[in-house]
Protein backbone atom coordinates (compact mmCIF):
# COMPACT_ATOMS: atom_id res chain seq x y z
CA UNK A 1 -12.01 12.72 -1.19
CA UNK A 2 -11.34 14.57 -4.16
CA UNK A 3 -10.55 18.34 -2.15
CA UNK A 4 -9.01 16.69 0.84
CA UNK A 5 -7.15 13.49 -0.80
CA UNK A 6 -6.50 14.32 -4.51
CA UNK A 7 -6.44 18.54 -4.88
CA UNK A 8 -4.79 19.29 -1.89
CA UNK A 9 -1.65 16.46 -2.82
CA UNK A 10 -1.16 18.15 -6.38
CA UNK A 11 -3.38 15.88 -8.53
CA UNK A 12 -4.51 19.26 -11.09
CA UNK A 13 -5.77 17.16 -14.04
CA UNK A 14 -9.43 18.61 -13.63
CA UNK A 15 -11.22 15.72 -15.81
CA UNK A 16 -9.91 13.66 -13.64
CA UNK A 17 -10.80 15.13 -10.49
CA UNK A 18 -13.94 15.30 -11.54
CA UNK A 19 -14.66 11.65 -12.85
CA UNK A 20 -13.64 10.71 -9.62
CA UNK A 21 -15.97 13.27 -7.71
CA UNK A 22 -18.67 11.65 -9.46
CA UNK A 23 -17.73 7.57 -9.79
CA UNK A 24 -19.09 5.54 -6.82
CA UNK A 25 -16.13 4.06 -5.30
CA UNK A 26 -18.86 2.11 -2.73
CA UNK A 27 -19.87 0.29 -5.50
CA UNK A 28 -15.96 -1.35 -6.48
CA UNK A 29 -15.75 -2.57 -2.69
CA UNK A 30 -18.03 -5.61 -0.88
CA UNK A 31 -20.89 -4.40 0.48
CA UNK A 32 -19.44 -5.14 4.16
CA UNK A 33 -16.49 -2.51 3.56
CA UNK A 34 -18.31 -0.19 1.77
CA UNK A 35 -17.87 2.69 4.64
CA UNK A 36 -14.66 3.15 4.01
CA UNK A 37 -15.03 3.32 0.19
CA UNK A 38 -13.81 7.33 -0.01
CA UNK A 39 -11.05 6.65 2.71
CA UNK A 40 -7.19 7.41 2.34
CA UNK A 41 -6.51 4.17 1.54
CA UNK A 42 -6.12 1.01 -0.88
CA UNK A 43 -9.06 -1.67 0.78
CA UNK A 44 -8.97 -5.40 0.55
CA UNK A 45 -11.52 -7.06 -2.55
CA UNK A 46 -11.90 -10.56 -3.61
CA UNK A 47 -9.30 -12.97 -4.19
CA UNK A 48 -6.55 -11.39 -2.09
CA UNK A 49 -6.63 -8.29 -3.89
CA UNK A 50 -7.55 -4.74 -3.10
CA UNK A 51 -8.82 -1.77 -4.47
CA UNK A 52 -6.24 1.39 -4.93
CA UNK A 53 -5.91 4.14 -2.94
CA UNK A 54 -7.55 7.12 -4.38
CA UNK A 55 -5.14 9.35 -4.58
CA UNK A 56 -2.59 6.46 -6.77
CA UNK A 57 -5.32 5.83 -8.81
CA UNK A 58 -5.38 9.51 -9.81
CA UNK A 59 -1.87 9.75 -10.21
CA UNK A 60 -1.60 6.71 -12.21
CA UNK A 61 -4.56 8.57 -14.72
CA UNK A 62 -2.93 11.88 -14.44
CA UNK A 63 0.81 10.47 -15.33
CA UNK A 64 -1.20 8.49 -18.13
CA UNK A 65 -2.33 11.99 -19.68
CA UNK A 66 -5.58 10.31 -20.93
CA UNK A 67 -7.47 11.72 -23.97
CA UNK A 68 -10.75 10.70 -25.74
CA UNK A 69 -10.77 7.88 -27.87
CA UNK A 70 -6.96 7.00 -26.49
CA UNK A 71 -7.11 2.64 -26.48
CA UNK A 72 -5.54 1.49 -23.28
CA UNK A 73 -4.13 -1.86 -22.24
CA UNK A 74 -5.06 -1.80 -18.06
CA UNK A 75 -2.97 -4.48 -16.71
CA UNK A 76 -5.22 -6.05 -13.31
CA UNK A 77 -8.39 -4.98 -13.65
CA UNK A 78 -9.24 -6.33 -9.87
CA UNK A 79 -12.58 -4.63 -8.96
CA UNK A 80 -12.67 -2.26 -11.94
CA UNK A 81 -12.70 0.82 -10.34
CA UNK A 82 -9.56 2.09 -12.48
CA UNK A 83 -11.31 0.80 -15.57
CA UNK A 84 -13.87 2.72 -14.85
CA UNK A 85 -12.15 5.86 -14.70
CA UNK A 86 -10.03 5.53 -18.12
CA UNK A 87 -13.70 4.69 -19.37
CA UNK A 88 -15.41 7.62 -18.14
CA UNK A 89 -12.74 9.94 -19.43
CA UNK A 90 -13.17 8.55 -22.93
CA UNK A 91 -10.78 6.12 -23.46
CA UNK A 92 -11.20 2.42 -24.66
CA UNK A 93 -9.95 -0.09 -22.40
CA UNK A 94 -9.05 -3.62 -22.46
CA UNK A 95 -8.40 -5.36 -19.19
CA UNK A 96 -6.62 -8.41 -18.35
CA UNK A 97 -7.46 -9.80 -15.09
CA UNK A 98 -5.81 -13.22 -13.91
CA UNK A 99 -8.72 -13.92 -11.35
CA UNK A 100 -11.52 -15.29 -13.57
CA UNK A 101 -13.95 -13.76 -10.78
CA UNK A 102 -12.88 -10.91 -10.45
CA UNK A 103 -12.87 -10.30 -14.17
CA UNK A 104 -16.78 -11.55 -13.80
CA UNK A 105 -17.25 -9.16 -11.10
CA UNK A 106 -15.90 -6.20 -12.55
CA UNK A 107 -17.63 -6.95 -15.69
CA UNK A 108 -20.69 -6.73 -13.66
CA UNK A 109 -20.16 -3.56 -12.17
CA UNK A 110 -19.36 -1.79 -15.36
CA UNK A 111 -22.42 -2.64 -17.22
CA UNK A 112 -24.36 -1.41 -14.49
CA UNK A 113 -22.58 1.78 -14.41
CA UNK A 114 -23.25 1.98 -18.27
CA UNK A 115 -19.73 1.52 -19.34
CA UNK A 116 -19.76 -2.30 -20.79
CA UNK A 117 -19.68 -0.43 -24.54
CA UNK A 118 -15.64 1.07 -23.63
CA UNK A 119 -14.13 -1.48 -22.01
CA UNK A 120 -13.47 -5.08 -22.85
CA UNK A 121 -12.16 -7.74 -19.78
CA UNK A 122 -10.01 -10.46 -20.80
CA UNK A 123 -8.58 -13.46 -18.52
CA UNK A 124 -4.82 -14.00 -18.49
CA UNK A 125 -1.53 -12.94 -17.63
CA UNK A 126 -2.05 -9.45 -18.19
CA UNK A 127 2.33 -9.48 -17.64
CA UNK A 128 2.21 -10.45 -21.43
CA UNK A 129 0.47 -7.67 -22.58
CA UNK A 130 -1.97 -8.02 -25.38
CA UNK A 131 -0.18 -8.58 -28.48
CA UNK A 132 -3.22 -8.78 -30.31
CA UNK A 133 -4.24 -5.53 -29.97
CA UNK A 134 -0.61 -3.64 -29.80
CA UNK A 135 0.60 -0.93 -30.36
CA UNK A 136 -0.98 0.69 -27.75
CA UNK A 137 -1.59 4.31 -26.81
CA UNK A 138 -1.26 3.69 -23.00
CA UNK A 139 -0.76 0.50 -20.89
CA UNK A 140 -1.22 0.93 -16.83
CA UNK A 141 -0.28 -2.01 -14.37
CA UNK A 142 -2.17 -1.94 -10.98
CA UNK A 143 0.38 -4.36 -9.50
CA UNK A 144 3.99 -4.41 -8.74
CA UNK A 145 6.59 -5.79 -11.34
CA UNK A 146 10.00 -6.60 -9.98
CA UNK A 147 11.26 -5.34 -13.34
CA UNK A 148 9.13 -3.32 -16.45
CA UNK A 149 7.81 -6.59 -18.63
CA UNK A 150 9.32 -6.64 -22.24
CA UNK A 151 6.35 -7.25 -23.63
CA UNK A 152 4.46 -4.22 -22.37
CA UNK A 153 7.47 -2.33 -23.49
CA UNK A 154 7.01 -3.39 -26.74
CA UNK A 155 3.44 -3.41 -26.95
CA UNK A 156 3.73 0.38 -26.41
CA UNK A 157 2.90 2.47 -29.61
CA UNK A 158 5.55 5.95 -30.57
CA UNK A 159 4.63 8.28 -28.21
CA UNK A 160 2.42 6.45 -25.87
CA UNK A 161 2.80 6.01 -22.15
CA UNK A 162 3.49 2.88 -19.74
CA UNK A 163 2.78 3.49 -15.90
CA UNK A 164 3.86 0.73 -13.74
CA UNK A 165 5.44 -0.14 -10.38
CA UNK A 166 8.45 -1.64 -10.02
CA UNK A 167 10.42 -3.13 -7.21
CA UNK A 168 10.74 -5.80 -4.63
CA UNK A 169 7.23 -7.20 -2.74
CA UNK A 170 7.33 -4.77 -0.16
CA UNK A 171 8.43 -1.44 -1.47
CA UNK A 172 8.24 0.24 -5.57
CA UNK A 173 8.24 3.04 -7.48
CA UNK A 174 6.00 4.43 -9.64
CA UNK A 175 7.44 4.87 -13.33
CA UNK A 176 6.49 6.13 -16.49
CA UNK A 177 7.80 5.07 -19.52
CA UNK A 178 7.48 6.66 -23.05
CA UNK A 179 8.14 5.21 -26.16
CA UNK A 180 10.12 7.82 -27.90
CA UNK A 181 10.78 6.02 -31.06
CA UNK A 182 11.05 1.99 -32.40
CA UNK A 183 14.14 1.32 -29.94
CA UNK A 184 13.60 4.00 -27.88
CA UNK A 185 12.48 4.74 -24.48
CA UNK A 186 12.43 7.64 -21.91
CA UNK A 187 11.94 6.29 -18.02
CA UNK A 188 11.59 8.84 -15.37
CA UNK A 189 10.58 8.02 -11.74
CA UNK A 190 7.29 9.35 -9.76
CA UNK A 191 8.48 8.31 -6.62
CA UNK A 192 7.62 5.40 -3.74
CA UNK A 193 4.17 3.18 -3.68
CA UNK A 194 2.89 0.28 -2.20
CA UNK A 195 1.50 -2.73 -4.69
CA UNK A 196 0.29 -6.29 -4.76
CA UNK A 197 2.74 -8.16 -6.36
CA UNK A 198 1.93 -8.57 -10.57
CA UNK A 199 2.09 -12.25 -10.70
CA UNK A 200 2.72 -14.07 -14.36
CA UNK A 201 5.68 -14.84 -16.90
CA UNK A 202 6.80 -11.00 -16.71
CA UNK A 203 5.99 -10.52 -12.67
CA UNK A 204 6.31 -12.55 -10.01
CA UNK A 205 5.75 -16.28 -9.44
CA UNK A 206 2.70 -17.02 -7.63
């Protein structure tokens, strides 16, 4: 996965090419589609959902330019596979997850991978953000928005990094935003992707 699906398509961040060479992706996916856990592809979870393909969730990391200690808002924490690699490259994470099963599920999985101490899993409309814990170094969506959310704009601290997609259902792209200053914020576009749809105030309707 990580020479064939991640090196080879330009991901060069080599932490994270190596927390993914070593984090078992079998163990984010049920048990019955768990031979296809390294495969080119995003694959269906609980609750309608699925798991990312590698490669985007590498991107996603790579554009989030993740350092230790760095506290992260993850926006869908679904199976927790992305959670687990903003944890195991030192950052603190707290994840909102609308699914209250998934949220128990994922919680699962990360304390038996040793990670419960860096991340925290919240239920909610993760399109709101987490005011509570704002401003944040980096916030990453793992769904589709049809537009960026205020409130994660806001939510963002100077200097720090939103990754989301945006566009219609079928078709996004994947952008980064930067918060350059109070009012102030740089956009730039990392090109097409493919994303459940975020659903809450700031997404879409369910």
């Amino acid at each position: 996965m990580v020479q064939q699906q991640l090196r080879r398509r330009g991901i060069a961040d080599e932490r994270v090419l190596a927390v993914m060479g070593e984090l078992p992706r079998e163990a984010f996916i049920p048990a019955a589609g768990a031979y296809a856990a390294y495969d080119d592809s995003a694959l269906p979870i609980a609750a309608g959902q699925t798991i990312s393909q590698p490669y985007m969730v590498a991107r996603m990391t790579e554009l989030l330019q993740v350092a230790p200690s760095m506290r992260v808002l993850e926006v869908g924490t679904g199976s927790g596979y992305q959670t687990a690699v903003l944890a195991r490259l030192g950052a603190q994470v707290r994840s909102i997850e609308r699914q209250p099963s998934l949220a128990d599920a994922a919680r699962a999985t990360l304390v038996a991978l040793g990670l419960a101490g860096s991340v925290e899993i919240k239920v909610g409309d993760g399109s709101l953000g987490d005011a509570a814990g704002a401003p944040w170094d980096g916030i990453i969506v793992t769904a589709a928005a049809p537009a960026i959310p205020a409130a994660l704009r806001e939510q963002l601290g100077d200097g720090g990094r939103l990754v989301i997609p945006v566009g219609s259902r079928a078709q996004q792209d994947l952008i980064v935003v930067t918060r350059l200053g109070p009012a102030d914020w740089r956009e730039t576009n990392d090109g097409p992707c493919i994303f459940v749809p975020l659903v809450g105030a700031g997404g879409f309707d369910a």
